[in-house]
C-alpha atoms as a PDB file:
ATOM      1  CA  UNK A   1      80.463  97.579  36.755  1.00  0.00           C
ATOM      2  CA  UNK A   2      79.014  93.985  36.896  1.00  0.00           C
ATOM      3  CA  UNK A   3      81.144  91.278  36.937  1.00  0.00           C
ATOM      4  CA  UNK A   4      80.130  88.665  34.638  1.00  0.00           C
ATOM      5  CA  UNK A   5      81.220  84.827  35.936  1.00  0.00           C
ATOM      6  CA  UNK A   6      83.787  82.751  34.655  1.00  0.00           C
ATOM      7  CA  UNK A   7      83.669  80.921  31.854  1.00  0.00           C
ATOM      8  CA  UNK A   8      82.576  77.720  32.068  1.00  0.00           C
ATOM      9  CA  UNK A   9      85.674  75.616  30.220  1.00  0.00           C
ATOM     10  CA  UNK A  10      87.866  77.531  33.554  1.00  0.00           C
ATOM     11  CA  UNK A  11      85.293  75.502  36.172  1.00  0.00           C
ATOM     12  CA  UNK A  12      87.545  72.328  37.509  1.00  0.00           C
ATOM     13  CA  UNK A  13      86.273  68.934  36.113  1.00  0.00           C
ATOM     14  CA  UNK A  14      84.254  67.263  39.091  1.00  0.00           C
ATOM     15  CA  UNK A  15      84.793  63.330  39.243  1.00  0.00           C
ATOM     16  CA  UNK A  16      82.279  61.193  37.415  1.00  0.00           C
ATOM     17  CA  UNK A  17      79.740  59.826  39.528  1.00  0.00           C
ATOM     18  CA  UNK A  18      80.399  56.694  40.736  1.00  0.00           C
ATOM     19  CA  UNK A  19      78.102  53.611  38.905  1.00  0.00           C
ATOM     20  CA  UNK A  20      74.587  53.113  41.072  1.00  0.00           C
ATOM     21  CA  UNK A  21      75.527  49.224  41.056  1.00  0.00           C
ATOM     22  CA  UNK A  22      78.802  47.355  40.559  1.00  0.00           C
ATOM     23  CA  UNK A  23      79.088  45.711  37.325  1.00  0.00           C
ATOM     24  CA  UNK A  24      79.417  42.199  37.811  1.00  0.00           C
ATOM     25  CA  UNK A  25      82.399  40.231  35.775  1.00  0.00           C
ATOM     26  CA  UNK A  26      80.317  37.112  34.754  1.00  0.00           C
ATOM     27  CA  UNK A  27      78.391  39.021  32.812  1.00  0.00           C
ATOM     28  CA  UNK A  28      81.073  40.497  30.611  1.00  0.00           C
ATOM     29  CA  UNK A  29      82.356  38.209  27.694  1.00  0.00           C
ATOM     30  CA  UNK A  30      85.372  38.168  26.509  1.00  0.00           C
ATOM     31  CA  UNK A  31      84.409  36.277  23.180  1.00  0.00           C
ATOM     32  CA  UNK A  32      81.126  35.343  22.500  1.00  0.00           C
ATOM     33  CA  UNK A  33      79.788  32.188  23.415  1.00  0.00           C
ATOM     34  CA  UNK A  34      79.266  29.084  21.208  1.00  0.00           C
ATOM     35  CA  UNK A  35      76.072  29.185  19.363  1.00  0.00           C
ATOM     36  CA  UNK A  36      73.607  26.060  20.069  1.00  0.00           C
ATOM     37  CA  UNK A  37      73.912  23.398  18.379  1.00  0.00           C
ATOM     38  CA  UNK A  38      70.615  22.559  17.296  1.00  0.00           C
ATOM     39  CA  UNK A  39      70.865  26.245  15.898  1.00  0.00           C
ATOM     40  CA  UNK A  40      74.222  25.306  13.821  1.00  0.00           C
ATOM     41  CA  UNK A  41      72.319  21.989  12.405  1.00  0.00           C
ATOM     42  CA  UNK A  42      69.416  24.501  11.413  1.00  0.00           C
ATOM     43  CA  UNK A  43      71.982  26.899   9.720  1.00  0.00           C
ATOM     44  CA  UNK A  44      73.442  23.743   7.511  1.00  0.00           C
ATOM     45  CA  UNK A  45      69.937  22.624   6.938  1.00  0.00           C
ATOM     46  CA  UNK A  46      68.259  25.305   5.404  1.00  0.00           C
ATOM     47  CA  UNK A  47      71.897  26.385   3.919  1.00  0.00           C
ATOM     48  CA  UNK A  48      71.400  29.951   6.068  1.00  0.00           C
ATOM     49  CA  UNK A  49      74.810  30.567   5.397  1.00  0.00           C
ATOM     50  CA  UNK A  50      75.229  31.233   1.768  1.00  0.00           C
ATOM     51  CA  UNK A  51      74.672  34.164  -0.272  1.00  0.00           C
ATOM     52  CA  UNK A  52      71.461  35.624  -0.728  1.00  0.00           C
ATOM     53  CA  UNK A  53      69.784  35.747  -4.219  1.00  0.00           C
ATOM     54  CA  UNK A  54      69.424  39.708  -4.849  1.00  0.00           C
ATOM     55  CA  UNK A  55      66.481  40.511  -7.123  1.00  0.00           C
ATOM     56  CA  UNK A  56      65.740  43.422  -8.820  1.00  0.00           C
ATOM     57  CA  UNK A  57      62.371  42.784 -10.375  1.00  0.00           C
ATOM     58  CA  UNK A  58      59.434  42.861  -7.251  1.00  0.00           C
ATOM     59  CA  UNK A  59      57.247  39.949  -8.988  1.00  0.00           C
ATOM     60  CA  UNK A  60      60.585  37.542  -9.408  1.00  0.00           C
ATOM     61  CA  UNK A  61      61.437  38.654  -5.443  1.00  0.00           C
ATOM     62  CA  UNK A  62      57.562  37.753  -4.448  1.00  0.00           C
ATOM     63  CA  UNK A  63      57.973  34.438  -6.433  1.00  0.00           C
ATOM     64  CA  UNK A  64      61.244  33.388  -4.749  1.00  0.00           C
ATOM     65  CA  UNK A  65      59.925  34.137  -0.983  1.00  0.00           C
ATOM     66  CA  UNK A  66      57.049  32.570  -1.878  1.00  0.00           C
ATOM     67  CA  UNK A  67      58.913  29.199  -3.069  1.00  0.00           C
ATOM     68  CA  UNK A  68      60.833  29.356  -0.247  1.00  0.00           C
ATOM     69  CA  UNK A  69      58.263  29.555   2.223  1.00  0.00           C
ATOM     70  CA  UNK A  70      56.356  26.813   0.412  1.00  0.00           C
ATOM     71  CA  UNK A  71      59.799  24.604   0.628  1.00  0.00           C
ATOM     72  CA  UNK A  72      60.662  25.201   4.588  1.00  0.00           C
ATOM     73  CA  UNK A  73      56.218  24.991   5.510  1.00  0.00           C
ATOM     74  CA  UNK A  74      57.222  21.251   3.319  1.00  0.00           C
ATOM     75  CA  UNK A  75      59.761  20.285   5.146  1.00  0.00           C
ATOM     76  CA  UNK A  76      58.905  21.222   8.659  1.00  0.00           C
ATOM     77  CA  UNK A  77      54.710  19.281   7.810  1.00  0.00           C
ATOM     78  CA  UNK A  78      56.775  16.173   7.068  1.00  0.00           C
ATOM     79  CA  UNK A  79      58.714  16.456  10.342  1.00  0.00           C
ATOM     80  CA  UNK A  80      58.603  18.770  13.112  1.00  0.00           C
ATOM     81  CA  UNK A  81      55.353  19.919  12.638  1.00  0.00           C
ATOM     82  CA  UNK A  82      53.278  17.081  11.299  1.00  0.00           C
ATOM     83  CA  UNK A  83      50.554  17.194  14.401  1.00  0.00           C
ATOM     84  CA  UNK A  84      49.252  20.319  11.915  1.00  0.00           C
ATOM     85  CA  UNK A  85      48.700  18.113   8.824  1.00  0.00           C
ATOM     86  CA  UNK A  86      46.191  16.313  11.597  1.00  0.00           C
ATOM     87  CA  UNK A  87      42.666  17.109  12.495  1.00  0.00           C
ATOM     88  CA  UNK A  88      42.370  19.949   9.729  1.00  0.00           C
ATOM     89  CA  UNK A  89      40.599  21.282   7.270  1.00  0.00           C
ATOM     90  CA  UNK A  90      42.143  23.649   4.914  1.00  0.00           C
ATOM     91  CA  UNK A  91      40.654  25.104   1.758  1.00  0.00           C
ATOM     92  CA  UNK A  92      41.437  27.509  -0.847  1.00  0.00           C
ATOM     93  CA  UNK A  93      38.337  30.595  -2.235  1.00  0.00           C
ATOM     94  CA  UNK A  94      38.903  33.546  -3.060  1.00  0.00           C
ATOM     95  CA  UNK A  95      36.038  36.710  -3.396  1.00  0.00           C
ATOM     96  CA  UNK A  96      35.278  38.243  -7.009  1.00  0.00           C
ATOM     97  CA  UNK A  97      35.509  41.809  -7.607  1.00  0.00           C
ATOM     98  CA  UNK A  98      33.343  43.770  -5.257  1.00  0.00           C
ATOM     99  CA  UNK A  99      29.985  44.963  -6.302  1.00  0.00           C
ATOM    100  CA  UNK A 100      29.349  48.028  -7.580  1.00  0.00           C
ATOM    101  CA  UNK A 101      33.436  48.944  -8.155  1.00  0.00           C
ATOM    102  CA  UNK A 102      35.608  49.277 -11.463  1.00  0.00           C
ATOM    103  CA  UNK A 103      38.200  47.307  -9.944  1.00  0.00           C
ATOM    104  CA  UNK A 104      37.974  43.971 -10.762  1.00  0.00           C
ATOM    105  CA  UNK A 105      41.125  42.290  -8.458  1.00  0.00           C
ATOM    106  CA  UNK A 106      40.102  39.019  -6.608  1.00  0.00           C
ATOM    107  CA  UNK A 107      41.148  38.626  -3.018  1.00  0.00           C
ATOM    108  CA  UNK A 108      42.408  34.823  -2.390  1.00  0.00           C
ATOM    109  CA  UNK A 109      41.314  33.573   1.046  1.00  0.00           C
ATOM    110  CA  UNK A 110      42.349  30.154   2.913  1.00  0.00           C
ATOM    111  CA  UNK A 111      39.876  28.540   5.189  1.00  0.00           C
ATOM    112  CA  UNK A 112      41.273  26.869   8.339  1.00  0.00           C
ATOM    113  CA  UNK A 113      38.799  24.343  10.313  1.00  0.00           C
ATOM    114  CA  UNK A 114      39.827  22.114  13.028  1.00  0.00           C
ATOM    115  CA  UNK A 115      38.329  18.743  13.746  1.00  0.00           C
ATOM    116  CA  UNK A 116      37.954  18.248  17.027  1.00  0.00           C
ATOM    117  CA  UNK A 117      36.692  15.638  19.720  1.00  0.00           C
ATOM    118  CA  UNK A 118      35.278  18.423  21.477  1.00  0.00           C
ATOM    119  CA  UNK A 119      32.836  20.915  20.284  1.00  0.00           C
ATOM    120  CA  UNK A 120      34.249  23.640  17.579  1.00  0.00           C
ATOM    121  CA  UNK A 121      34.032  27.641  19.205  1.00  0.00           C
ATOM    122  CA  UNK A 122      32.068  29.647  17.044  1.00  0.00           C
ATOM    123  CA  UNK A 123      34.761  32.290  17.509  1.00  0.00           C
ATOM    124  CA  UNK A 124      36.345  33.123  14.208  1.00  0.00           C
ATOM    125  CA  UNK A 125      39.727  34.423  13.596  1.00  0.00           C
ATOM    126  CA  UNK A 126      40.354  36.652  10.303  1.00  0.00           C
ATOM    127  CA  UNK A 127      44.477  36.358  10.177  1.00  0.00           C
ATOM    128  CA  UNK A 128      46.421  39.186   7.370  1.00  0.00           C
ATOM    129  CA  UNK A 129      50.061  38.197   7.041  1.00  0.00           C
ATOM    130  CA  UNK A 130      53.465  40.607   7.184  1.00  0.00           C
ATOM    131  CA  UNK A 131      55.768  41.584   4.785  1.00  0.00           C
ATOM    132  CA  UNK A 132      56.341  44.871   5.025  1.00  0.00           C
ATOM    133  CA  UNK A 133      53.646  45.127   1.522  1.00  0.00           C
ATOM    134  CA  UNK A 134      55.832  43.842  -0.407  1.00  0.00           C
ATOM    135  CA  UNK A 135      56.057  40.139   0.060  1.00  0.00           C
ATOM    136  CA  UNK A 136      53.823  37.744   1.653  1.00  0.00           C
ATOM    137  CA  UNK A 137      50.842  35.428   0.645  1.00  0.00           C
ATOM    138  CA  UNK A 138      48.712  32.701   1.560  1.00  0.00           C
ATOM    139  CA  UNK A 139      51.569  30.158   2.373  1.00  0.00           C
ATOM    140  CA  UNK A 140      54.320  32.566   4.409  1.00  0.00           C
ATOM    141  CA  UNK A 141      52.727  32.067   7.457  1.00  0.00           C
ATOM    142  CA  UNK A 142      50.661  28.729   6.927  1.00  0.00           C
ATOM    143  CA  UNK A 143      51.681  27.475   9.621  1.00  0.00           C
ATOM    144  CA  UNK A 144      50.990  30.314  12.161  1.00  0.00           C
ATOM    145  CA  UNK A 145      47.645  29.548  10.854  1.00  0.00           C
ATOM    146  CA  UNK A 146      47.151  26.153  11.081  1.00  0.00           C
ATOM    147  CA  UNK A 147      48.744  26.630  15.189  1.00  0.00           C
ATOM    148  CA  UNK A 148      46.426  28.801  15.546  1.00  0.00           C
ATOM    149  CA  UNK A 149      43.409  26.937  14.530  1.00  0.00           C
ATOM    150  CA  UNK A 150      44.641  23.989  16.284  1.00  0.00           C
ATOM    151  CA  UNK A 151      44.949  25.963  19.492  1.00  0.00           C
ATOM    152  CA  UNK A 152      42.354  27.919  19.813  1.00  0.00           C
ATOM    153  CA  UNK A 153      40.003  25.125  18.319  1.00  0.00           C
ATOM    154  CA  UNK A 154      38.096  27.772  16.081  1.00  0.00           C
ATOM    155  CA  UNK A 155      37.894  28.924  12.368  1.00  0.00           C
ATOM    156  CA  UNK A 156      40.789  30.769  11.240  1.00  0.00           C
ATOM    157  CA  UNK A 157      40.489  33.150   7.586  1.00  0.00           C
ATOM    158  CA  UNK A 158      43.518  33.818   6.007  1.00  0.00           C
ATOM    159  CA  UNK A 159      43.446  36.714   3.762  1.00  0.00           C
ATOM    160  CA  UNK A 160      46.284  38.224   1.150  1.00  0.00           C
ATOM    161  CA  UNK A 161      46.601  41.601  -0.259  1.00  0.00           C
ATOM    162  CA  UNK A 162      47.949  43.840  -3.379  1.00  0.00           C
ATOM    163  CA  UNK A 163      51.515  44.712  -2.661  1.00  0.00           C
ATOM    164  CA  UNK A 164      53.837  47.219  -3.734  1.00  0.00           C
ATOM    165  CA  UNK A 165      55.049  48.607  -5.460  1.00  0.00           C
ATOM    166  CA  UNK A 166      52.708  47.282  -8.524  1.00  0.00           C
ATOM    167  CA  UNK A 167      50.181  48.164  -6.264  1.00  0.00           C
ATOM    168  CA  UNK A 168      49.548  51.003  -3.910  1.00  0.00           C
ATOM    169  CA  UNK A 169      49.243  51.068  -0.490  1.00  0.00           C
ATOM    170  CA  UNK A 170      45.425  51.889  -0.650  1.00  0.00           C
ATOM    171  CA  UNK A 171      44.995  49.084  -2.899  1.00  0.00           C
ATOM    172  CA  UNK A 172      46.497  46.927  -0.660  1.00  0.00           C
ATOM    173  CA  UNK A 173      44.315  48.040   2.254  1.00  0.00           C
ATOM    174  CA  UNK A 174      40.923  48.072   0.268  1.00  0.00           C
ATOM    175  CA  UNK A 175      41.450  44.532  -0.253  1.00  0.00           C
ATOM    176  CA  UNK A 176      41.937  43.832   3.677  1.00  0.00           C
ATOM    177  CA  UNK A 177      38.939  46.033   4.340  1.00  0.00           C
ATOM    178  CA  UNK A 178      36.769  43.578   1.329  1.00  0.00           C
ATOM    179  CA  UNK A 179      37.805  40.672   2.965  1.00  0.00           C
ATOM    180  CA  UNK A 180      37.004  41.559   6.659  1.00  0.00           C
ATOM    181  CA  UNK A 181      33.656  42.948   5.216  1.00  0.00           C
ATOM    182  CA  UNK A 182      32.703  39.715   3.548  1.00  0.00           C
ATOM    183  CA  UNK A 183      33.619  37.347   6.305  1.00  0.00           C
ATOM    184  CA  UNK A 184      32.582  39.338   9.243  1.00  0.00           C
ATOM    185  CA  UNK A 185      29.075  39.776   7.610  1.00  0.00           C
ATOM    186  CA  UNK A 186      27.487  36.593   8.402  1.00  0.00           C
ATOM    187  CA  UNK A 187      28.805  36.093  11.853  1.00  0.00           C
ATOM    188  CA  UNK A 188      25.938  35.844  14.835  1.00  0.00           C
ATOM    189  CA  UNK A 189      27.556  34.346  17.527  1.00  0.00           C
ATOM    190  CA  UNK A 190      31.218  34.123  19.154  1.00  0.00           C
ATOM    191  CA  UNK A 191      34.124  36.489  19.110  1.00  0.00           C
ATOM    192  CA  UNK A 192      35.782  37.859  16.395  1.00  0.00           C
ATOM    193  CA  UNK A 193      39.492  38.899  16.277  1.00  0.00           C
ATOM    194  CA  UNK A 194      41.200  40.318  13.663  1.00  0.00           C
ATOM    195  CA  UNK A 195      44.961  39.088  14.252  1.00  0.00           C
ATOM    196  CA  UNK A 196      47.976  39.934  11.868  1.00  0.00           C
ATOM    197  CA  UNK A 197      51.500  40.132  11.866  1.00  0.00           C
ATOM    198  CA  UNK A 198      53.739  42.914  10.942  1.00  0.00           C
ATOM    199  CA  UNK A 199      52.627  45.087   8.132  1.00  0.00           C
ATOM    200  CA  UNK A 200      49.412  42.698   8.590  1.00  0.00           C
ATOM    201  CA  UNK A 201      49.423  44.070  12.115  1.00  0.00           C
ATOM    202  CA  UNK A 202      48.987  47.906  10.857  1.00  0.00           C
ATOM    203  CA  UNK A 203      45.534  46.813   9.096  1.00  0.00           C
ATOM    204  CA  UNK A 204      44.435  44.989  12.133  1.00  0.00           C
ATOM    205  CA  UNK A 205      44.779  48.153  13.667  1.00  0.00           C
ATOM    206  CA  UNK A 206      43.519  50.522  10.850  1.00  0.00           C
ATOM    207  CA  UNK A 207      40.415  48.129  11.031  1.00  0.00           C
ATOM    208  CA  UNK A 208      39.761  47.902  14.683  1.00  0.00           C
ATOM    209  CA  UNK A 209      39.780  52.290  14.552  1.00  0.00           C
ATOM    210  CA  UNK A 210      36.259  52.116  13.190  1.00  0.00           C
ATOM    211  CA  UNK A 211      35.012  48.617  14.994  1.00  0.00           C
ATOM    212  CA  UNK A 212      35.831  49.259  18.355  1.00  0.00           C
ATOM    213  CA  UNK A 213      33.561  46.401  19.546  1.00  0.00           C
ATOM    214  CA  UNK A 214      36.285  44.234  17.347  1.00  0.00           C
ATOM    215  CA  UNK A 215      39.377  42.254  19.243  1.00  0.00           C
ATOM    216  CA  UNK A 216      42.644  42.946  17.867  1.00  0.00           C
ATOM    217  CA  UNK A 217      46.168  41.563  17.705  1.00  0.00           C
ATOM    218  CA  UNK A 218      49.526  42.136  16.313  1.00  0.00           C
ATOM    219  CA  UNK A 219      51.959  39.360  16.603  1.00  0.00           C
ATOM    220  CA  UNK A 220      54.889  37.966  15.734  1.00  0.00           C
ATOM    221  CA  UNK A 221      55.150  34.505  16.095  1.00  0.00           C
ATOM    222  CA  UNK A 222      57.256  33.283  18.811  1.00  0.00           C
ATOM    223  CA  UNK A 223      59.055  36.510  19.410  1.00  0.00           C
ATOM    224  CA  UNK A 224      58.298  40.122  20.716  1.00  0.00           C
ATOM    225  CA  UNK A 225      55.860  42.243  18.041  1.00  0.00           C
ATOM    226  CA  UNK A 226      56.995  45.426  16.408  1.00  0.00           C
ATOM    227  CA  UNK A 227      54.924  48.617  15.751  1.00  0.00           C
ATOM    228  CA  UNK A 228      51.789  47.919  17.147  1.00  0.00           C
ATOM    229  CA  UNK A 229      52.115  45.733  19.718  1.00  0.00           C
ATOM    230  CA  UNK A 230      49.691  44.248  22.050  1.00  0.00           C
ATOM    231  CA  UNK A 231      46.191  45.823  22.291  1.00  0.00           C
ATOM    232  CA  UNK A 232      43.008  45.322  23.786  1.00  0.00           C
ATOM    233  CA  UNK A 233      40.165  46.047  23.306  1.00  0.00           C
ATOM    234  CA  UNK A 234      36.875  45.256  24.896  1.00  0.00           C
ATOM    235  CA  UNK A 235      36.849  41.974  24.584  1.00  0.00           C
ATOM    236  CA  UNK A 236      39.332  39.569  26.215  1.00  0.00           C
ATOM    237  CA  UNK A 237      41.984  38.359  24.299  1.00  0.00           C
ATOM    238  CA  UNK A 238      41.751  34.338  23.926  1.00  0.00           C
ATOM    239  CA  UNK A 239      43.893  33.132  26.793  1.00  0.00           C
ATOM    240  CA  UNK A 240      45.480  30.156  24.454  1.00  0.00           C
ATOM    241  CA  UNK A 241      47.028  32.482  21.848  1.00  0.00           C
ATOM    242  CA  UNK A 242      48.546  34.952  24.733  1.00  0.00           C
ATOM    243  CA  UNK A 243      50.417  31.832  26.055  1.00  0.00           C
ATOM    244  CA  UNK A 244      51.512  29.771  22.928  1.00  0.00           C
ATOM    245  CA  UNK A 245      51.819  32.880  20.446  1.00  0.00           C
ATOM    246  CA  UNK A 246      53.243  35.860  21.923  1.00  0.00           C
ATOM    247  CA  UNK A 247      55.760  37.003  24.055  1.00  0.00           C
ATOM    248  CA  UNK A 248      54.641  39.821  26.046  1.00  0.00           C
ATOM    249  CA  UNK A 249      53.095  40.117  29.324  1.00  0.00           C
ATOM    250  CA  UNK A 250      50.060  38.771  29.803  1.00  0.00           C
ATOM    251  CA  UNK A 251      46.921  41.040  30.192  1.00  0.00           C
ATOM    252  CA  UNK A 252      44.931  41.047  33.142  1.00  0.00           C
ATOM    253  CA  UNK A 253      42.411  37.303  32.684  1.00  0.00           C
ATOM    254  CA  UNK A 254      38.935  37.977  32.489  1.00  0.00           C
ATOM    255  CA  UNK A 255      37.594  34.980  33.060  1.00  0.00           C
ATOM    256  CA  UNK A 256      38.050  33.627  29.185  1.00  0.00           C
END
């Protein structure tokens, strides 16, 4: 007869392994630290504190973030950020229905040209904001856009979208795809990227999938990107916006 083994839950416990480095007691709190105080006078500023307006209907939500984008862009041109009212050319178009189609939806687009001392790039820049498709426009990230411009010293295209859930998701993509179509179309010389953020970011990328000659981004601002990420292509990403507007490691320079 064949013995079968023990069971398992009869084996003695063996000692947990000991930790591969000592934890070191500075670096365990015992209450959190005090917040910064330039971060406390933001809070009170902006009133961050108080109880968010919860709305129900998706054109009164797109209003409100749109307001309040419009409001903090306001306050932060006539203060902080004023350099970006400087040396700038911003203007608002938009491009009619596209030929041929039964849909007759205009795409609003905002033109960003520095004026510069030195001689303009011809690169151009086509920008598509975040907001997870449902919230987002021309103004929520102005001022990304107007950095941008300033730093790179080259056109910057801003372009909006259908969002949901009036809309669908392959609404809100045709009108990326009409936009990049229209701008792209003339350009001759310089690099193109198509840069976006967030939700923006995902039609960066579903763009670049059939241009693969086409430099793409997606960014967040000042902090690390989600989804997407950081992605090269085969041309080198502009060294300016890899230092002032992201946070991830730096690709290898190629001599731009």
């Amino acid at each position: 007869m064949v013995q079968l083994p023990r069971s398992t839950a009869e084996a003695p416990l063996l000692p947990a392994p000991a930790p591969r480095f000592p934890r070191d007691p500075r670096l365990v709190f015992e209450k959190a630290p005090p917040l910064d105080l330039a971060w406390l006078a933001h809070e009170a500023a902006f009133n961050l504190l108080a109880p968010k307006a919860v709305f129900t209907d998706p054109v009164t939500n797109q209003k409100h973030y749109s307001d309040t984008c419009k409001a903090m862009n306001k306050e932060l041109l006539a203060g902080r950020d004023e350099y970006l009212t400087k040396q700038i050319v911003i203007s608002d178009t938009s491009l009619g229905p596209q030929a041929g189609s039964a849909d007759t939806h205009v795409v609003p687009i905002r033109e960003y040209r520095p004026i510069s001392s030195i001689p303009v790039t011809k690169d151009v820049i086509i920008y598509f904001h975040g907001g997870g498709l449902y919230v987002g426009d021309l103004d929520s990230e102005d001022l990304s856009c107007r950095r941008i411009c300033k730093a790179l010293n080259c056109t910057v295209y801003s372009c909006t979208y259908r969002k949901l859930p009036l809309f669908t998701a392959d609404e809100s993509l045709s009108d990326a795809l009409y936009a990049f179509g229209d701008i792209s179309s003339g350009k001759k010389e310089g690099k193109l990227v198509v840069m976006g953020s967030s939700s923006g970011g995902r039609k960066c990328w579903r763009r670049s999938n059939s241009e693969p000659q086409l430099l793409f981004g997606c960014f967040k601002p000042d902090c690390p990107p989600n989804g997407l990420c950081y992605t090269l292509l085969t041309l080198s990403f502009p060294r300016a916006c890899r230092a002032n507007f992201t946070a991830l490691p730096k690709p290898q320079e190629q001599g731009h």
